[in-house]
Protein backbone atom coordinates (compact mmCIF):
# COMPACT_ATOMS: atom_id res chain seq x y z
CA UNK A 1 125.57 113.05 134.93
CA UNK A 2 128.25 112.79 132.41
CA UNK A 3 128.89 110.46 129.19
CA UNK A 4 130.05 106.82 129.59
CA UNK A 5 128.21 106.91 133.22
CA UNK A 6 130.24 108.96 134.92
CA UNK A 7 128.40 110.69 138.17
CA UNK A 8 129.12 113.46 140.04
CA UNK A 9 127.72 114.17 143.65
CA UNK A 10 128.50 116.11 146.45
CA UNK A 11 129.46 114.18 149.57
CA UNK A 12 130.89 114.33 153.09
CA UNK A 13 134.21 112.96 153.53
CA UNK A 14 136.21 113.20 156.95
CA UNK A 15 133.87 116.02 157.81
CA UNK A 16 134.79 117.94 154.26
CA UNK A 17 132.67 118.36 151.42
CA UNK A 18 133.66 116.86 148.34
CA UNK A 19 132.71 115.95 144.51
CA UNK A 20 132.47 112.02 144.14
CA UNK A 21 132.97 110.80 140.91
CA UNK A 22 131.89 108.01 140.04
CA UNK A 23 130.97 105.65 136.73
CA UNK A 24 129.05 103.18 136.60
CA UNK A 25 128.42 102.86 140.43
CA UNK A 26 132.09 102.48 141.14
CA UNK A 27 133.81 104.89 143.18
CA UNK A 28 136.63 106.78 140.83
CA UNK A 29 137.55 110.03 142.94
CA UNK A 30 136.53 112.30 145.75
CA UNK A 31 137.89 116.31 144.51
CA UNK A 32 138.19 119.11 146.35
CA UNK A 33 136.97 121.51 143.35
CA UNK A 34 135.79 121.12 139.78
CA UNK A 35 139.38 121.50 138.21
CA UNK A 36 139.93 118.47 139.73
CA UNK A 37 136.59 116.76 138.66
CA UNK A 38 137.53 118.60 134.74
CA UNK A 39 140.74 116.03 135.22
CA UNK A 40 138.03 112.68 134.75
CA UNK A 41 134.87 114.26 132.55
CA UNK A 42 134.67 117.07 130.51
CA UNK A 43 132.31 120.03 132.04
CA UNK A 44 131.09 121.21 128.89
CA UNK A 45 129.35 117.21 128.64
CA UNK A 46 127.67 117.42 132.32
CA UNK A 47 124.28 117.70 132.61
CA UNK A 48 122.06 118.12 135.98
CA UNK A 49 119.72 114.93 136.56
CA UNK A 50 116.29 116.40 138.87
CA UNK A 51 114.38 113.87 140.29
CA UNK A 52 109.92 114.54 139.36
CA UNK A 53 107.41 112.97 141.41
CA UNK A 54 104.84 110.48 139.68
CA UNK A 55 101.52 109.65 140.33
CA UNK A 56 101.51 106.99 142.90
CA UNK A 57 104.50 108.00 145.19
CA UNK A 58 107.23 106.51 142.56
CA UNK A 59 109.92 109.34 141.19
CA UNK A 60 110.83 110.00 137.43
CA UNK A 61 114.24 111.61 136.27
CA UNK A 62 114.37 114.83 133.68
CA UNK A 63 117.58 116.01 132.76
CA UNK A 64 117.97 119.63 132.24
């Protein structure tokens, strides 16, 4: 996760693997490396989201 909601995943497209980015839900880009992803969000300002389990099967986020 980045600032202003921007998102970065990795995903399958046309049987490559890419970095979506994406803010606020919306699609903006699917990059071949992180220089491209540097091009929409600063690095430095990413931050990895890890999903915890809770007590009764629901799941928390921490950031680390």
């Amino acid at each position: 996760m980045g600032p202003d909601g921007y998102e970065i995943v990795p995903a399958d497209r046309c049987g490559r693997q890419v970095l979506r980015v994406r803010r606020g839900g919306m699609l903006v880009a699917d990059c071949l490396s992180v220089e491209e992803v540097a091009r929409f969000v600063d690095l430095a300002d990413l931050c990895e989201v890890i999903p915890l389990p809770r007590a009764g099967g629901d799941l928390r986020t921490a950031v680390r």
